[in-house]
PDB file of N, CA and C in Angstrom:
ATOM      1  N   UNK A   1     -51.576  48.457 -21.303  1.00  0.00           N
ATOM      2  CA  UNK A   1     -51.757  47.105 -21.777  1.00  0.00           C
ATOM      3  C   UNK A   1     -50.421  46.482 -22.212  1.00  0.00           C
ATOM      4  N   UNK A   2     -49.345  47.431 -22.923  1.00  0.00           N
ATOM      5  CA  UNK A   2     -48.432  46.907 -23.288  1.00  0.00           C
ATOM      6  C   UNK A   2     -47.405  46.619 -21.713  1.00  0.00           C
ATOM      7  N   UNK A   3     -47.456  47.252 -21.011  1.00  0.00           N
ATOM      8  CA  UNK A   3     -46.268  47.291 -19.561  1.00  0.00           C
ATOM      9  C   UNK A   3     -46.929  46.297 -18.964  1.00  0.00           C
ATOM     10  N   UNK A   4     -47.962  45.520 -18.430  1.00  0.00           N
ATOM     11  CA  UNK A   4     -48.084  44.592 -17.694  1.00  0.00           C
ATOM     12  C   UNK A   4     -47.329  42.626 -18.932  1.00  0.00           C
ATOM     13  N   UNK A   5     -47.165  42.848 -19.657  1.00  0.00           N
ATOM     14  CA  UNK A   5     -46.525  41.397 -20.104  1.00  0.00           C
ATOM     15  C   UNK A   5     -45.241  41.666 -20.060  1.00  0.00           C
ATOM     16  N   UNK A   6     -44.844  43.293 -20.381  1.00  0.00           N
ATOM     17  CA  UNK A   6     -43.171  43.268 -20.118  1.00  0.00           C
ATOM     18  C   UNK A   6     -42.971  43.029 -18.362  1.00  0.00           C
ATOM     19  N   UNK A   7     -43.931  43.559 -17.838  1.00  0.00           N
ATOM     20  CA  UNK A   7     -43.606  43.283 -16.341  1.00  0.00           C
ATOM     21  C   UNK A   7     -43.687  41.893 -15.433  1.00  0.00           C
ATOM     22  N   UNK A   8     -44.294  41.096 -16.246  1.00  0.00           N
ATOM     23  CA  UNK A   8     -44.368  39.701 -16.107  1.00  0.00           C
ATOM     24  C   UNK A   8     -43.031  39.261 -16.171  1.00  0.00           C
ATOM     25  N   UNK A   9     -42.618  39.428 -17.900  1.00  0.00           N
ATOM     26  CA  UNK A   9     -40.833  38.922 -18.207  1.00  0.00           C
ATOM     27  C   UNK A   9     -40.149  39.175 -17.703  1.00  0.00           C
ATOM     28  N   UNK A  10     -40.064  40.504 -16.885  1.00  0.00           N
ATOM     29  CA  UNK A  10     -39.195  41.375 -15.962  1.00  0.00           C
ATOM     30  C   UNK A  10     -38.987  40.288 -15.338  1.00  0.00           C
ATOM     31  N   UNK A  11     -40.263  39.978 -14.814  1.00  0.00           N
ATOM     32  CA  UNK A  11     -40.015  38.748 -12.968  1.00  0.00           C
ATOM     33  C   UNK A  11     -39.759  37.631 -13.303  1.00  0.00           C
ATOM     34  N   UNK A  12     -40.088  37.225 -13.972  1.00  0.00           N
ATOM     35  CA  UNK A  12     -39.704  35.960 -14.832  1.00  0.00           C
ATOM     36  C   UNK A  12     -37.907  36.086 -15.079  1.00  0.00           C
ATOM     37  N   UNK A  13     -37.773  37.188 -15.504  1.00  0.00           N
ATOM     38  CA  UNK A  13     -36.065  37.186 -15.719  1.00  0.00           C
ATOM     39  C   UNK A  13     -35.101  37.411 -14.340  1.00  0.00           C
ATOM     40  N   UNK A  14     -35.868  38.000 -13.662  1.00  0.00           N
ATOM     41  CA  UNK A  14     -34.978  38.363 -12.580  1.00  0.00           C
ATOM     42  C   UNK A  14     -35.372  37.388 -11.155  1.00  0.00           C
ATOM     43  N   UNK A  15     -36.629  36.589 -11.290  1.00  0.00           N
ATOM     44  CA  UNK A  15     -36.684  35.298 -10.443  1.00  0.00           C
ATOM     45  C   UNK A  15     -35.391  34.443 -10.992  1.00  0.00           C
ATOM     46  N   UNK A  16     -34.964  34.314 -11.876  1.00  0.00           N
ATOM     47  CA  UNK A  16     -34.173  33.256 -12.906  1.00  0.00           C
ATOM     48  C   UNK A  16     -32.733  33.530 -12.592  1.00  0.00           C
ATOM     49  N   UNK A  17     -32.483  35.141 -12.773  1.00  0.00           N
ATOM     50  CA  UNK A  17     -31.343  36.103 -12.622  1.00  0.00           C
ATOM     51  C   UNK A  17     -30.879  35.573 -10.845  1.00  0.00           C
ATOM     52  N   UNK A  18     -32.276  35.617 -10.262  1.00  0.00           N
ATOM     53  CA  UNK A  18     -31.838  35.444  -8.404  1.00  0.00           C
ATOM     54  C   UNK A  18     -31.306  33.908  -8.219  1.00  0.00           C
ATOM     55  N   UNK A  19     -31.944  32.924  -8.902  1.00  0.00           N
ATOM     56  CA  UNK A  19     -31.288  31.487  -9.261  1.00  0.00           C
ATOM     57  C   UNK A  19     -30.657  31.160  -9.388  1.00  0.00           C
ATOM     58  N   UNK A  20     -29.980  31.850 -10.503  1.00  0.00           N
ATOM     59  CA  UNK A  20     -28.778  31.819 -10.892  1.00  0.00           C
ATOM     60  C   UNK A  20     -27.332  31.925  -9.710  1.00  0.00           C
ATOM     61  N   UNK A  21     -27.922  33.518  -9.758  1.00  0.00           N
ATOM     62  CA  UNK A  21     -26.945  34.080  -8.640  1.00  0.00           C
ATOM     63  C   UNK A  21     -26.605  32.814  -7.072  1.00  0.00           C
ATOM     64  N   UNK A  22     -27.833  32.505  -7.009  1.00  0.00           N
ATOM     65  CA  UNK A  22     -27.911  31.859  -5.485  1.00  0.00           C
ATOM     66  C   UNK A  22     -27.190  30.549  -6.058  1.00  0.00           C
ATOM     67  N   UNK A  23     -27.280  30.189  -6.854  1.00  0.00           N
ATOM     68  CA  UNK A  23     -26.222  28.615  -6.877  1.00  0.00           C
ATOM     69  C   UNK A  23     -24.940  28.971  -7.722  1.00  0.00           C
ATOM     70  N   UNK A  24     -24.327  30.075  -7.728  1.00  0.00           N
ATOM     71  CA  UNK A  24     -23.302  30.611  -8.294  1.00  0.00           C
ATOM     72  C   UNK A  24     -22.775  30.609  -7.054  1.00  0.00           C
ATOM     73  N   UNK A  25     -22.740  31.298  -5.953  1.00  0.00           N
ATOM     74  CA  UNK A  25     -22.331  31.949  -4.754  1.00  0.00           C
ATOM     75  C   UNK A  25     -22.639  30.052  -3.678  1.00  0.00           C
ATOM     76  N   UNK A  26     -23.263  29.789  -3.911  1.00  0.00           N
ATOM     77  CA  UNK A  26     -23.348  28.309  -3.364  1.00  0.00           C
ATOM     78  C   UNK A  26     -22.178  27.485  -3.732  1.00  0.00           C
ATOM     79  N   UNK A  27     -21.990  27.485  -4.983  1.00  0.00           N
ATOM     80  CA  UNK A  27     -20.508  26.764  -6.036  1.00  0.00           C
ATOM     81  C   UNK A  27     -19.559  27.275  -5.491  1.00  0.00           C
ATOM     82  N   UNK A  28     -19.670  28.492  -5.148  1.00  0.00           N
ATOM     83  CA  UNK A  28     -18.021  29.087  -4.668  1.00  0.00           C
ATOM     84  C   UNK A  28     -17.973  28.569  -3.390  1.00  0.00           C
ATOM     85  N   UNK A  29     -18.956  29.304  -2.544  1.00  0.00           N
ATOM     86  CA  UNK A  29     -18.466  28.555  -1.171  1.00  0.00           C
ATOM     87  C   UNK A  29     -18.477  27.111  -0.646  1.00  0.00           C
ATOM     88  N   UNK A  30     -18.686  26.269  -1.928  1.00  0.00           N
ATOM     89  CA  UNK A  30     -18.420  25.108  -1.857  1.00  0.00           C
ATOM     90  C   UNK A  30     -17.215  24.668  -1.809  1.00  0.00           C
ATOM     91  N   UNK A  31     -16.523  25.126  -3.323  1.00  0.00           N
ATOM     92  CA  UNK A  31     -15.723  25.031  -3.491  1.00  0.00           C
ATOM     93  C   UNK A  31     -14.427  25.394  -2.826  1.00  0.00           C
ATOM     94  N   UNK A  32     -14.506  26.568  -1.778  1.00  0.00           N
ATOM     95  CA  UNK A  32     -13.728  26.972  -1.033  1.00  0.00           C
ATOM     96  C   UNK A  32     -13.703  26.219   0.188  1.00  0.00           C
ATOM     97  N   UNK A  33     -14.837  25.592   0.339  1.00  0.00           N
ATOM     98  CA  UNK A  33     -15.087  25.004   1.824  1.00  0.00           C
ATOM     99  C   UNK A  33     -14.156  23.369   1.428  1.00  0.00           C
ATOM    100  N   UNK A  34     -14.225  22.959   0.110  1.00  0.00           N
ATOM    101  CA  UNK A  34     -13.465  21.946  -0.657  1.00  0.00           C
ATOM    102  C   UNK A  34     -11.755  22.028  -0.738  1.00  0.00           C
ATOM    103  N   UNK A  35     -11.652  23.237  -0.809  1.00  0.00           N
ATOM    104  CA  UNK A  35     -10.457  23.647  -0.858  1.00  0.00           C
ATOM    105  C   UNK A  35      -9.634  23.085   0.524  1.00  0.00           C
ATOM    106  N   UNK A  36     -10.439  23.804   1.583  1.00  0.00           N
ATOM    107  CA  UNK A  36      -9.768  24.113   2.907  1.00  0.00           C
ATOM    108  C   UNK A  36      -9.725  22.717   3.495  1.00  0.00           C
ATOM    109  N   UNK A  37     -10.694  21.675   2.862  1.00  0.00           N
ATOM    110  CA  UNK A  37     -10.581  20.428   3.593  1.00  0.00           C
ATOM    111  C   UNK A  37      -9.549  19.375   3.564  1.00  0.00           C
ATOM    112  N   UNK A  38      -9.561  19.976   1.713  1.00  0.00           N
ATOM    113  CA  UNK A  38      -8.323  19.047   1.189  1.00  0.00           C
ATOM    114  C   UNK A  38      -7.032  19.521   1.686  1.00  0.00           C
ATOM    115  N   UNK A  39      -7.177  21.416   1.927  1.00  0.00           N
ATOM    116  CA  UNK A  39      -5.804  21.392   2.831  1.00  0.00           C
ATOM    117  C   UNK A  39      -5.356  20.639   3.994  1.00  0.00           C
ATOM    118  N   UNK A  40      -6.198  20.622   4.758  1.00  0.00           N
ATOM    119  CA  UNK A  40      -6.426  20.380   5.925  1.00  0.00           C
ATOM    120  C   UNK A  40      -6.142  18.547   6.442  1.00  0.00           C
ATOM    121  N   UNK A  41      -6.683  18.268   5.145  1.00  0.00           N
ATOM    122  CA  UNK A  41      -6.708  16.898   5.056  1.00  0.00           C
ATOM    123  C   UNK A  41      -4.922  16.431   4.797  1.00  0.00           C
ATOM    124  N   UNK A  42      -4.464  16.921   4.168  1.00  0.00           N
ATOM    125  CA  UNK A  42      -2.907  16.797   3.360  1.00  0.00           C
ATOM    126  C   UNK A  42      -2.259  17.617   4.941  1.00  0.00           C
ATOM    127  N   UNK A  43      -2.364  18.591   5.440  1.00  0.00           N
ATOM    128  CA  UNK A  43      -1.824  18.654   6.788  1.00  0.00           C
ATOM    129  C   UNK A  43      -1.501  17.854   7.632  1.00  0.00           C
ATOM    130  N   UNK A  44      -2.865  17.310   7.888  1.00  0.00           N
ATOM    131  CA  UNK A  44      -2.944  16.271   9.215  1.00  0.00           C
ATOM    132  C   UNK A  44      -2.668  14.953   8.219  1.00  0.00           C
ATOM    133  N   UNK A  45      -2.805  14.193   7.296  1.00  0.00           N
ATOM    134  CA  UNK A  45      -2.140  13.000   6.856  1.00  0.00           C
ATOM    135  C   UNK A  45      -0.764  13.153   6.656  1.00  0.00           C
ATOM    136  N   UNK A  46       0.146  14.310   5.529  1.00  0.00           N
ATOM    137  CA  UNK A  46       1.261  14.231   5.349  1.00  0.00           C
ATOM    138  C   UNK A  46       1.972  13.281   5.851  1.00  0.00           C
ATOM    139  N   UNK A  47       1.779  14.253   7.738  1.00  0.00           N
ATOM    140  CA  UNK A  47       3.212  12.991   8.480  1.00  0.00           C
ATOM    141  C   UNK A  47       2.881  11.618   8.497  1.00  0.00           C
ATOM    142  N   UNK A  48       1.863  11.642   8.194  1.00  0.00           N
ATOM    143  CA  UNK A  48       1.713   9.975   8.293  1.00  0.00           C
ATOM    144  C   UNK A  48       2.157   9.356   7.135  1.00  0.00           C
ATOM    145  N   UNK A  49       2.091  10.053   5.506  1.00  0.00           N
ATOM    146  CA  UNK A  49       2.171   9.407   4.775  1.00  0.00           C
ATOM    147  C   UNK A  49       3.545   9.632   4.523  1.00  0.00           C
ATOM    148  N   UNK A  50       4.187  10.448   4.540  1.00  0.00           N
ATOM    149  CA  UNK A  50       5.749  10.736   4.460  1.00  0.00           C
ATOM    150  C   UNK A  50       6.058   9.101   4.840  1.00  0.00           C
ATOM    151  N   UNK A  51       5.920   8.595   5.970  1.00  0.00           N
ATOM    152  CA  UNK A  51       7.076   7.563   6.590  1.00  0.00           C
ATOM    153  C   UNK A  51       6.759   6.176   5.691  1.00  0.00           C
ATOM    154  N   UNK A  52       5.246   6.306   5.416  1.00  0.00           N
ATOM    155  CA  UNK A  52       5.171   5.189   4.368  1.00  0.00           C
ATOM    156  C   UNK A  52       5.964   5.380   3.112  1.00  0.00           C
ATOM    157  N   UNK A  53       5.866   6.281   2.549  1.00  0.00           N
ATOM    158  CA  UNK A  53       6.632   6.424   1.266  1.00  0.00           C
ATOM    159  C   UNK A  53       8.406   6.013   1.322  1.00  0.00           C
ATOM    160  N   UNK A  54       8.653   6.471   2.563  1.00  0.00           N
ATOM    161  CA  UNK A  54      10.387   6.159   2.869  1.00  0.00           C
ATOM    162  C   UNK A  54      10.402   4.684   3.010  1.00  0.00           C
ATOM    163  N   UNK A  55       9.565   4.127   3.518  1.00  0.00           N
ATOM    164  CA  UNK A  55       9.759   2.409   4.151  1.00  0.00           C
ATOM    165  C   UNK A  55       9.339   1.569   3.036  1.00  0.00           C
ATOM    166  N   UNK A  56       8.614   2.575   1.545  1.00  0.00           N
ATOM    167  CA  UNK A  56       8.218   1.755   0.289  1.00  0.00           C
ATOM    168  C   UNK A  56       9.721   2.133  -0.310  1.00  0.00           C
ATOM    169  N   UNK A  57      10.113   2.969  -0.459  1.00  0.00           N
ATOM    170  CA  UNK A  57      11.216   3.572  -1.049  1.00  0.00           C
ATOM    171  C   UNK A  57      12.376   2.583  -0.765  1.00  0.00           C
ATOM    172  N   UNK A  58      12.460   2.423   0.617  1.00  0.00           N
ATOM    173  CA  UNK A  58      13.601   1.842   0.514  1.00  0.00           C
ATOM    174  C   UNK A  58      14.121   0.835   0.465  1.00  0.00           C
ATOM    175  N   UNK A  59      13.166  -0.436  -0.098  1.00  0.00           N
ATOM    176  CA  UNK A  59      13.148  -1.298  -0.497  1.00  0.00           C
ATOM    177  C   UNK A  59      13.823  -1.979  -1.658  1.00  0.00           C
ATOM    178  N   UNK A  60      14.714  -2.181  -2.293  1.00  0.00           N
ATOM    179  CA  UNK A  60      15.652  -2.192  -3.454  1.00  0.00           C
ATOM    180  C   UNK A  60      15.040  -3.076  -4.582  1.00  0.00           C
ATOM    181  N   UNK A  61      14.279  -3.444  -4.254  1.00  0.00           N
ATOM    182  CA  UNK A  61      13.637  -5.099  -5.255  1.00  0.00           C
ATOM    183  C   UNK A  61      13.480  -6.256  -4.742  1.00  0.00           C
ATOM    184  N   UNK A  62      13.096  -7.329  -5.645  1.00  0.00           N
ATOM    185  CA  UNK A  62      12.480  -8.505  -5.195  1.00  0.00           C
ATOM    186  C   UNK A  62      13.381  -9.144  -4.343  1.00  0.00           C
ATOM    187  N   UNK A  63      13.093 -10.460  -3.394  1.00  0.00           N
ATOM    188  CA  UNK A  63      14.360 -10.670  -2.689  1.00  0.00           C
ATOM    189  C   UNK A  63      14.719 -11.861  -3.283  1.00  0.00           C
ATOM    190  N   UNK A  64      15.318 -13.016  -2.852  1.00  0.00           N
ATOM    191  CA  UNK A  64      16.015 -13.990  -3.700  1.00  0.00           C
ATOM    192  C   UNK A  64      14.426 -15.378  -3.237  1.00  0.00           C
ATOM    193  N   UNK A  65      13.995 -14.874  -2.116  1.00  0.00           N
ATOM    194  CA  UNK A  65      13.109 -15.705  -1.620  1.00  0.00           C
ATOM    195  C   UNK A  65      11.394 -15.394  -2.666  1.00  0.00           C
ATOM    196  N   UNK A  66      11.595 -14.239  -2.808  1.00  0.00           N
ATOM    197  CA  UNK A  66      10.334 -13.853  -3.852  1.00  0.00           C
ATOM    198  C   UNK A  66      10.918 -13.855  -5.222  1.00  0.00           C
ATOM    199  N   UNK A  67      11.919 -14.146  -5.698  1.00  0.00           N
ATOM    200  CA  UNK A  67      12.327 -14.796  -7.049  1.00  0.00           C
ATOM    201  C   UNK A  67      12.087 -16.145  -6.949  1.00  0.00           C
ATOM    202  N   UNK A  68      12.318 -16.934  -6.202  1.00  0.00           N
ATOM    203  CA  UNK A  68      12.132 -18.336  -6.251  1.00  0.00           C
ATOM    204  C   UNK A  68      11.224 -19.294  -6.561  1.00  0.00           C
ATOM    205  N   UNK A  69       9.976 -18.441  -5.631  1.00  0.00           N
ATOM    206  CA  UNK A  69       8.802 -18.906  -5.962  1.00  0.00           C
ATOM    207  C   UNK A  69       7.790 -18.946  -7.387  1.00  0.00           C
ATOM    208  N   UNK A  70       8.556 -17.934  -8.202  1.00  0.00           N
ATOM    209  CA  UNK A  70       8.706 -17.406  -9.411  1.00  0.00           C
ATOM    210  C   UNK A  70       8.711 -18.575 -10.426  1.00  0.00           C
ATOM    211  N   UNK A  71       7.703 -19.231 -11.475  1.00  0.00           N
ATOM    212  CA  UNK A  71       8.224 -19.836 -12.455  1.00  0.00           C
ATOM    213  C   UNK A  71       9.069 -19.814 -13.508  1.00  0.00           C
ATOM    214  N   UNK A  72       9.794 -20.359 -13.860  1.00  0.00           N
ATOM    215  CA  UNK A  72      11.038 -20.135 -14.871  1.00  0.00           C
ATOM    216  C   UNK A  72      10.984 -20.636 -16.175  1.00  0.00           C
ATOM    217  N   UNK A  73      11.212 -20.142 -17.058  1.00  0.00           N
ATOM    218  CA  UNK A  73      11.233 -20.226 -18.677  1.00  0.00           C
ATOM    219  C   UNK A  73      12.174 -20.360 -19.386  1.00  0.00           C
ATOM    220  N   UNK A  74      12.805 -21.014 -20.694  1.00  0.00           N
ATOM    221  CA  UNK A  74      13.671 -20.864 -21.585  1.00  0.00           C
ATOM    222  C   UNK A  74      13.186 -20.090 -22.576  1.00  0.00           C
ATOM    223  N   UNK A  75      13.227 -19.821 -23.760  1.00  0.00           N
ATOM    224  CA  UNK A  75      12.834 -19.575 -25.118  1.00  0.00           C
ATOM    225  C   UNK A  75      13.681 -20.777 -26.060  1.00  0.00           C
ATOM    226  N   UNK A  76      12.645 -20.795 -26.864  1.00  0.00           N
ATOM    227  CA  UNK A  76      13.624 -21.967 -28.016  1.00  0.00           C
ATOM    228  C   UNK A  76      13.012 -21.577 -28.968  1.00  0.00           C
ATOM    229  N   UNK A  77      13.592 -21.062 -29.706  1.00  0.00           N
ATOM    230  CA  UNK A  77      13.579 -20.281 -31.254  1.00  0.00           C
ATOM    231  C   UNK A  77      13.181 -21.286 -32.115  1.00  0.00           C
ATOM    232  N   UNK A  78      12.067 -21.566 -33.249  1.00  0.00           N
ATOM    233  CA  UNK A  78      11.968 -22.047 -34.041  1.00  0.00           C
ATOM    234  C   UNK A  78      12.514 -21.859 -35.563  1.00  0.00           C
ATOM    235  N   UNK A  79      13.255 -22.683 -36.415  1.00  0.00           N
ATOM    236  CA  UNK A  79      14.147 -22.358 -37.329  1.00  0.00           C
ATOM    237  C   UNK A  79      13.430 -22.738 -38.550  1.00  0.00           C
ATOM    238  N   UNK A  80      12.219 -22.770 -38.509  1.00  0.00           N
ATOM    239  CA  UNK A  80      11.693 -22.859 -39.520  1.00  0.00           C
ATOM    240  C   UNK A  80      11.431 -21.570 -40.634  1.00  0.00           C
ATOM    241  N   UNK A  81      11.529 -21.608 -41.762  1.00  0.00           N
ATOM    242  CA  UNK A  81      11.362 -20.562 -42.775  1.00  0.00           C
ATOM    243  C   UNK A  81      10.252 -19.657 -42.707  1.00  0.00           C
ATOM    244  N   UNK A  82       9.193 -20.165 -42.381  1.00  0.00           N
ATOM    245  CA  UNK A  82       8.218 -19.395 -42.428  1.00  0.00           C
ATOM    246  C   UNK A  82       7.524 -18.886 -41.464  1.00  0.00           C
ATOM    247  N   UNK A  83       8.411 -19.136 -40.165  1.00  0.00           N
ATOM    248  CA  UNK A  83       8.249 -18.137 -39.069  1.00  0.00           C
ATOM    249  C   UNK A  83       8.509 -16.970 -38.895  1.00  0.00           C
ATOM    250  N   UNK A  84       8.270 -15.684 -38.512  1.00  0.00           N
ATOM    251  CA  UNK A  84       8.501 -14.683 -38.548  1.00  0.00           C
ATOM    252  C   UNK A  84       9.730 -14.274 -37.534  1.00  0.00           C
ATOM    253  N   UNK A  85       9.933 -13.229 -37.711  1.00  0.00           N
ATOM    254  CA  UNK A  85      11.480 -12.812 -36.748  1.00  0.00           C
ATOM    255  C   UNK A  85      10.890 -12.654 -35.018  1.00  0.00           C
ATOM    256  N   UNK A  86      11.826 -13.595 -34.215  1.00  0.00           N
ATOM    257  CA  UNK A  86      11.381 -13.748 -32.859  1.00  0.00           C
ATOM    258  C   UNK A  86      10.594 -14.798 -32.644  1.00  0.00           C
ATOM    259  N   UNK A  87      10.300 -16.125 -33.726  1.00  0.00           N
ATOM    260  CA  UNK A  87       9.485 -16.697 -33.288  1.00  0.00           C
ATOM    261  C   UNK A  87       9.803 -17.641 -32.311  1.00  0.00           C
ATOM    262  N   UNK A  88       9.040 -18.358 -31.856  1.00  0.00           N
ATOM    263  CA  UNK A  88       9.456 -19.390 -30.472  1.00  0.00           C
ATOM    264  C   UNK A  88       8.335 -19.505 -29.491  1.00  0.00           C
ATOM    265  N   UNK A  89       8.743 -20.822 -28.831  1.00  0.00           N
ATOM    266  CA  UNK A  89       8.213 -20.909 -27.774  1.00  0.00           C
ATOM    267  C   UNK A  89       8.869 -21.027 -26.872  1.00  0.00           C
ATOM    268  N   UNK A  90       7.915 -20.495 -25.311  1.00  0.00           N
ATOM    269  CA  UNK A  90       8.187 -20.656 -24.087  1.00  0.00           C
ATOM    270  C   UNK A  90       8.559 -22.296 -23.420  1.00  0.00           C
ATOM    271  N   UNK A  91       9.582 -22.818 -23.148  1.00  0.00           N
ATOM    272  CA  UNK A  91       9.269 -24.064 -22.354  1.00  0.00           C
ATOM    273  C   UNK A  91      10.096 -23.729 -20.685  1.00  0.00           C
ATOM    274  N   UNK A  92       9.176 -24.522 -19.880  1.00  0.00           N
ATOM    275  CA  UNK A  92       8.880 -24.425 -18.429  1.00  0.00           C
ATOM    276  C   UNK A  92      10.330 -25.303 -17.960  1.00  0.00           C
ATOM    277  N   UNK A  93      11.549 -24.489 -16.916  1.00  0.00           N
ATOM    278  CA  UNK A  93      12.738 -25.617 -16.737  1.00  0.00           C
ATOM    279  C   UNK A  93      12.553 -26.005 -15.542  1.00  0.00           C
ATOM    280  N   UNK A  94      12.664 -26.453 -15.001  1.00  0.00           N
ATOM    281  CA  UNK A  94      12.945 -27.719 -13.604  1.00  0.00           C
ATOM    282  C   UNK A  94      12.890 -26.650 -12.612  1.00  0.00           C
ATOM    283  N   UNK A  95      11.944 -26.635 -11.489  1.00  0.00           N
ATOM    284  CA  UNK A  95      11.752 -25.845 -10.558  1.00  0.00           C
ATOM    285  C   UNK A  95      12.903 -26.505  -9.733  1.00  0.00           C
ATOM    286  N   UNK A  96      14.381 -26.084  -8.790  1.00  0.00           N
ATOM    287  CA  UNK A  96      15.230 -26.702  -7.876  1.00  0.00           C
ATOM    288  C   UNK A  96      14.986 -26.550  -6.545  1.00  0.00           C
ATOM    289  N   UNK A  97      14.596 -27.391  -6.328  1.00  0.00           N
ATOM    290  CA  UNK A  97      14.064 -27.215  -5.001  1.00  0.00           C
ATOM    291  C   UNK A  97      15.563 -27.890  -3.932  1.00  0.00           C
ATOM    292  N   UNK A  98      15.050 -26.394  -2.628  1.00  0.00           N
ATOM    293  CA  UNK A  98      16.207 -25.995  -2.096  1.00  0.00           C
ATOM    294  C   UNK A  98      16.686 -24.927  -2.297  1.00  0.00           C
TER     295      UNK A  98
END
């Protein structure tokens, strides 16, 4: 009377135990199958992305034509007492066209 409820828990633990196991061993070969893609993936893109990175690279900065279009600002410091340090406003100078 007492061995048939432990033999219940038995199966109960080791149905649970096989569960376990089976999405443990699922995770890995996931993860390995994850692995090999992302290698695989970084293989076959690399050369492609290598030449982009050189043709971003070698670009030095803005050009004088993408500064231009650029709005332009003074600062004018206000000298009043009870402004704090840095105060001021922005005013907008004469876009030169040409």
């Amino acid at each position: 009377m007492v061995a048939k409820p432990f033999c219940n828990m038995l199966l109960v633990f080791t149905g649970w135990a096989v569960v376990f196991l089976a999405f443990d061993v699922f995770f890995a070969i996931f993860c390995v199958v994850l692995a090999c893609l992302i290698g695989i993936a970084i293989c076959c893109c690399l050369p492609c992305i290598i030449p982009m990175l050189y043709a971003v690279a070698g670009q030095e900065g803005a050009s004088e034509a993408d500064l231009s279009i650029l709005p332009s600002y003074r600062f004018e410091v206000n000298n009043e007492e009870k402004s704090g340090a840095g105060a001021g406003k922005m005013i907008p100078t004469q876009m030169s066209s040409g």
